[in-house]
Protein backbone atom coordinates (compact mmCIF):
# COMPACT_ATOMS: atom_id res chain seq x y z
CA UNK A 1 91.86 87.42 119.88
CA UNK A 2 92.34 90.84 120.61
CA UNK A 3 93.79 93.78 118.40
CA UNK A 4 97.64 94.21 118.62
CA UNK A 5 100.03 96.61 118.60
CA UNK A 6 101.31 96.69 114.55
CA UNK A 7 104.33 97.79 113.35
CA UNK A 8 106.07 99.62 110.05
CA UNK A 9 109.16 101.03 109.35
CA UNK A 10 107.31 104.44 110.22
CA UNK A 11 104.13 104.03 111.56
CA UNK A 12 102.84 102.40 114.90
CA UNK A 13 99.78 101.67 114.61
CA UNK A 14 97.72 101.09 118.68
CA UNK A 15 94.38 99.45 119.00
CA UNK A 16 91.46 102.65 119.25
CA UNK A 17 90.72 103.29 122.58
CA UNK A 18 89.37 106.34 124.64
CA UNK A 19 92.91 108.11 125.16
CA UNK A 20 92.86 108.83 120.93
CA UNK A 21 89.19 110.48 121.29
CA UNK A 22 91.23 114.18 120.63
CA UNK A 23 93.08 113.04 117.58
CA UNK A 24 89.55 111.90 115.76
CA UNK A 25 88.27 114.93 116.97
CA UNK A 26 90.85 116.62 115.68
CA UNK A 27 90.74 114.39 111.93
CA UNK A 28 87.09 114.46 110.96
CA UNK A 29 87.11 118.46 112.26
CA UNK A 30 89.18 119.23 108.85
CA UNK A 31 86.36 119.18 106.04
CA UNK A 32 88.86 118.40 103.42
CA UNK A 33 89.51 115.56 105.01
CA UNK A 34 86.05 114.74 104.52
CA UNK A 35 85.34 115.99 101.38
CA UNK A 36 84.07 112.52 100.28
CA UNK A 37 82.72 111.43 103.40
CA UNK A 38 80.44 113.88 104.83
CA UNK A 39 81.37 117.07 102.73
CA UNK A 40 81.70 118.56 106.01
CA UNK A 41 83.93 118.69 109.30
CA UNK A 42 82.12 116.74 112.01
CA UNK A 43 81.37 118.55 115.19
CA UNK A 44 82.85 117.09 118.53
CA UNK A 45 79.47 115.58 119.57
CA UNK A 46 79.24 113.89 115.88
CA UNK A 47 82.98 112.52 116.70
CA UNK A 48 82.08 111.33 120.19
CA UNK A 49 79.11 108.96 119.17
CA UNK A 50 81.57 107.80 116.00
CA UNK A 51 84.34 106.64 118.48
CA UNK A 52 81.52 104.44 120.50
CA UNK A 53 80.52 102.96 117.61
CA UNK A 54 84.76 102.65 116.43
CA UNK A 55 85.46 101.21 119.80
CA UNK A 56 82.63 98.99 119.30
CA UNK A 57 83.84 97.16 116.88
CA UNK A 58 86.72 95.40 117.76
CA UNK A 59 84.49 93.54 120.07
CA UNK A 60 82.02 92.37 116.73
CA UNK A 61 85.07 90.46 115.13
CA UNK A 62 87.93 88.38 116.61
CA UNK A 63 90.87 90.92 115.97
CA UNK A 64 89.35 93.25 113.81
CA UNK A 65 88.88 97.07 114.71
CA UNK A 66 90.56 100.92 114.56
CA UNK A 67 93.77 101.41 114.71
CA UNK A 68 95.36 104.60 115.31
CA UNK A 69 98.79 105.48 113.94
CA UNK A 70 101.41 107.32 114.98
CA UNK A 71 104.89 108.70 113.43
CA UNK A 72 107.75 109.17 116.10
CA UNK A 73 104.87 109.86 118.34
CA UNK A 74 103.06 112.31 116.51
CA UNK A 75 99.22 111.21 115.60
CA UNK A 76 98.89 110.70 111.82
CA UNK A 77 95.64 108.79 111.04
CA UNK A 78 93.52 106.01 111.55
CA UNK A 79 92.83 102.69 109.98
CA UNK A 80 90.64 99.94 109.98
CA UNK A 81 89.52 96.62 109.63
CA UNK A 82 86.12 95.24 110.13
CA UNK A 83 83.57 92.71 109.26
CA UNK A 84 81.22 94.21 106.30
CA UNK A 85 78.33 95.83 107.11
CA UNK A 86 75.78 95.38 104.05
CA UNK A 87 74.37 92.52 102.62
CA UNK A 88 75.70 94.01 99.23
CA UNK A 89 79.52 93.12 100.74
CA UNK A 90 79.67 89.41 100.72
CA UNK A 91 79.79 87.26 103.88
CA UNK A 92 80.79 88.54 106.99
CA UNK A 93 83.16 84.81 107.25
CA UNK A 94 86.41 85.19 106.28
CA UNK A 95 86.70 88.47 104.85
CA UNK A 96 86.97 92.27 106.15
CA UNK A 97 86.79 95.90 105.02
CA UNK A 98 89.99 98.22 105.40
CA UNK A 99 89.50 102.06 105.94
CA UNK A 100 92.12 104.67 106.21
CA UNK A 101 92.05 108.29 106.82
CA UNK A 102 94.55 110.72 107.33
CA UNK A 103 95.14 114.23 108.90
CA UNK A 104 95.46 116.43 105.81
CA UNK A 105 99.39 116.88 106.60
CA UNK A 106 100.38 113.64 106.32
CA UNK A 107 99.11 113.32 102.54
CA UNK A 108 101.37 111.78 99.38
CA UNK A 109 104.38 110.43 101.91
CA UNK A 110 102.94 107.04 101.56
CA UNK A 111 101.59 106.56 104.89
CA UNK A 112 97.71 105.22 103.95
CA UNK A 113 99.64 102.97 102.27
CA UNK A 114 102.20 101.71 104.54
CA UNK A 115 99.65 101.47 106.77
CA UNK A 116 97.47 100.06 104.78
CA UNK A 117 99.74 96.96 103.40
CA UNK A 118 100.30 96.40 107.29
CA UNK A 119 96.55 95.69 107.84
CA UNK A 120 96.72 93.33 105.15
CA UNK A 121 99.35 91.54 106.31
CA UNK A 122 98.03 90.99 109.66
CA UNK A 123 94.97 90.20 108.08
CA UNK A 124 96.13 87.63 105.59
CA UNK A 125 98.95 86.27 107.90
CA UNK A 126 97.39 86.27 111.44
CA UNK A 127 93.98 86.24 110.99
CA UNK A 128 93.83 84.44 108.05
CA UNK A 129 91.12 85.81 105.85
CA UNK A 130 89.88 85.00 102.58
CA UNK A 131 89.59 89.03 101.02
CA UNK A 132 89.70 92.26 101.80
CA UNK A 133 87.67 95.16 100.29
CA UNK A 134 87.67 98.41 100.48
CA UNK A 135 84.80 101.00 99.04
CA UNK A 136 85.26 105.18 98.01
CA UNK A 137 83.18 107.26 95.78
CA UNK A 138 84.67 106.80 92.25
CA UNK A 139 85.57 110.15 92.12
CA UNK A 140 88.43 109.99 95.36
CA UNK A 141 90.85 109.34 93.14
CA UNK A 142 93.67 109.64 96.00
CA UNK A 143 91.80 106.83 97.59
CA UNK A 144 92.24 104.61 94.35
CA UNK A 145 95.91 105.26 93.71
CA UNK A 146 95.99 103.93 97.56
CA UNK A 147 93.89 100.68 97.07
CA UNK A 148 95.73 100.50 93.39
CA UNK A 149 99.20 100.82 95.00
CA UNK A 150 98.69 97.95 97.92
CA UNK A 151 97.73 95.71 95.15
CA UNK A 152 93.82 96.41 95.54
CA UNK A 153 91.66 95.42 91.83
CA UNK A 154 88.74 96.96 91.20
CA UNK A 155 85.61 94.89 91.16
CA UNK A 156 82.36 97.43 91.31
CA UNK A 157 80.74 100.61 90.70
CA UNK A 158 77.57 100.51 92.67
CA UNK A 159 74.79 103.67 93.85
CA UNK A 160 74.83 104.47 96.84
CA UNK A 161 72.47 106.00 98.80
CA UNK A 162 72.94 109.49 100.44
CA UNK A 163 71.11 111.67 102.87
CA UNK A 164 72.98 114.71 101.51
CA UNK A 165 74.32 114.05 98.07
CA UNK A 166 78.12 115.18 97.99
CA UNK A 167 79.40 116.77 94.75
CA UNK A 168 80.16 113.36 92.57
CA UNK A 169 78.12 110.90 94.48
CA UNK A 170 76.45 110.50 91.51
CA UNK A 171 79.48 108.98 89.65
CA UNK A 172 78.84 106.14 92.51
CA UNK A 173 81.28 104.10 94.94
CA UNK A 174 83.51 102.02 94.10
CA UNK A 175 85.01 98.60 95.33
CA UNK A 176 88.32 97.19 94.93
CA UNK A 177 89.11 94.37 96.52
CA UNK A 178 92.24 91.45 96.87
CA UNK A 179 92.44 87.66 97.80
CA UNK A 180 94.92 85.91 100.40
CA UNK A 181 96.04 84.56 96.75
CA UNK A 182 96.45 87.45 95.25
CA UNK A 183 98.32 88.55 97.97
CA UNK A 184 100.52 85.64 98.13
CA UNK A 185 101.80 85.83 94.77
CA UNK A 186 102.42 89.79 95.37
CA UNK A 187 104.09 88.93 98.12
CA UNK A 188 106.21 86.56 96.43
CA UNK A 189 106.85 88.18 93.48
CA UNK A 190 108.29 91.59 95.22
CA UNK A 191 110.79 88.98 97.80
């Protein structure tokens, strides 16, 4: 199964592919976007080996991948769902990470989370997993309030090892996580 084309009442959200290589560019170049992710802006060459790797995995995992999303045209973001990629995670069967980053601009109009409730949707719905997970440093509290808002619990606060320790890395990650069940009766409860 490939990736689809996903839809929101604002956001379109297109399978990754070489065409959106400018607008990641363009993301990971803003260092406050990735304040807890690298503490710096990435340089072109950094963003050209990331979108390999990006593209890359929506062949690892039936339907799972990058998406990029866009706003009456206009490139907001990217998110993701893929398999997890530490033994720490859980099984790779049945359950997926999701990811989400934004261009500075588009913060607090509720589009990481739009987006994000889409992903798990599709992901509970179509591809019918078990859970999805996502992970931050405990100290992105925007990130939270995101996972929080699309009905996300927390389960963890776990080290993690960095390179380049960024200012609160040593507070840890975090993980919050929800169930198809969970979802469900979220679902059911907001009809």
């Amino acid at each position: 199964m490939s990736q689809p084309i996903l839809q929101t009442d604002r956001i379109t959200l297109v399978p990754l592919s070489d065409e959106h290589l400018e607008h990641e560019i363009e993301l990971d170049a803003d260092p406050e976007v990735m304040r807890y992710l690298t503490g710096r802006a990435r340089s072109r060459e950094e963003v050209e080996v990331l979108h390999r790797q990006r593209l890359a995995a929506a062949h690892d995992a039936a339907g799972l991948g990058f998406w990029v999303g866009f706003v009456d045209g206009r490139f907001v973001g990217w998110w993701l769902l893929e398999p997890p990629a530490r033994a720490d995670q859980g099984p790779v069967e049945g359950q997926a990470e999701l990811g989400y980053r934004l261009l500075r601009r588009c913060w607090r109009q509720g589009l990481g989370s739009e987006g994000a409730r889409e992903l798990l949707r599709y992901g509970f719905e179509d591809l019918r997993l078990n859970r999805v997970f996502a992970e931050t440093m405990a100290v992105n509290a925007a990130s939270r309030a995101t996972m929080t808002a699309i009905g996300m619990r927390y389960v963890r606060t776990f080290p993690m090892d960095w390179e380049e320790p960024l200012p609160g890395s040593e507070l840890g990650e975090v993980e919050y996580a929800i169930t198809r069940e969970q979802w469900l009766v979220s679902r059911s409860a907001t009809a």
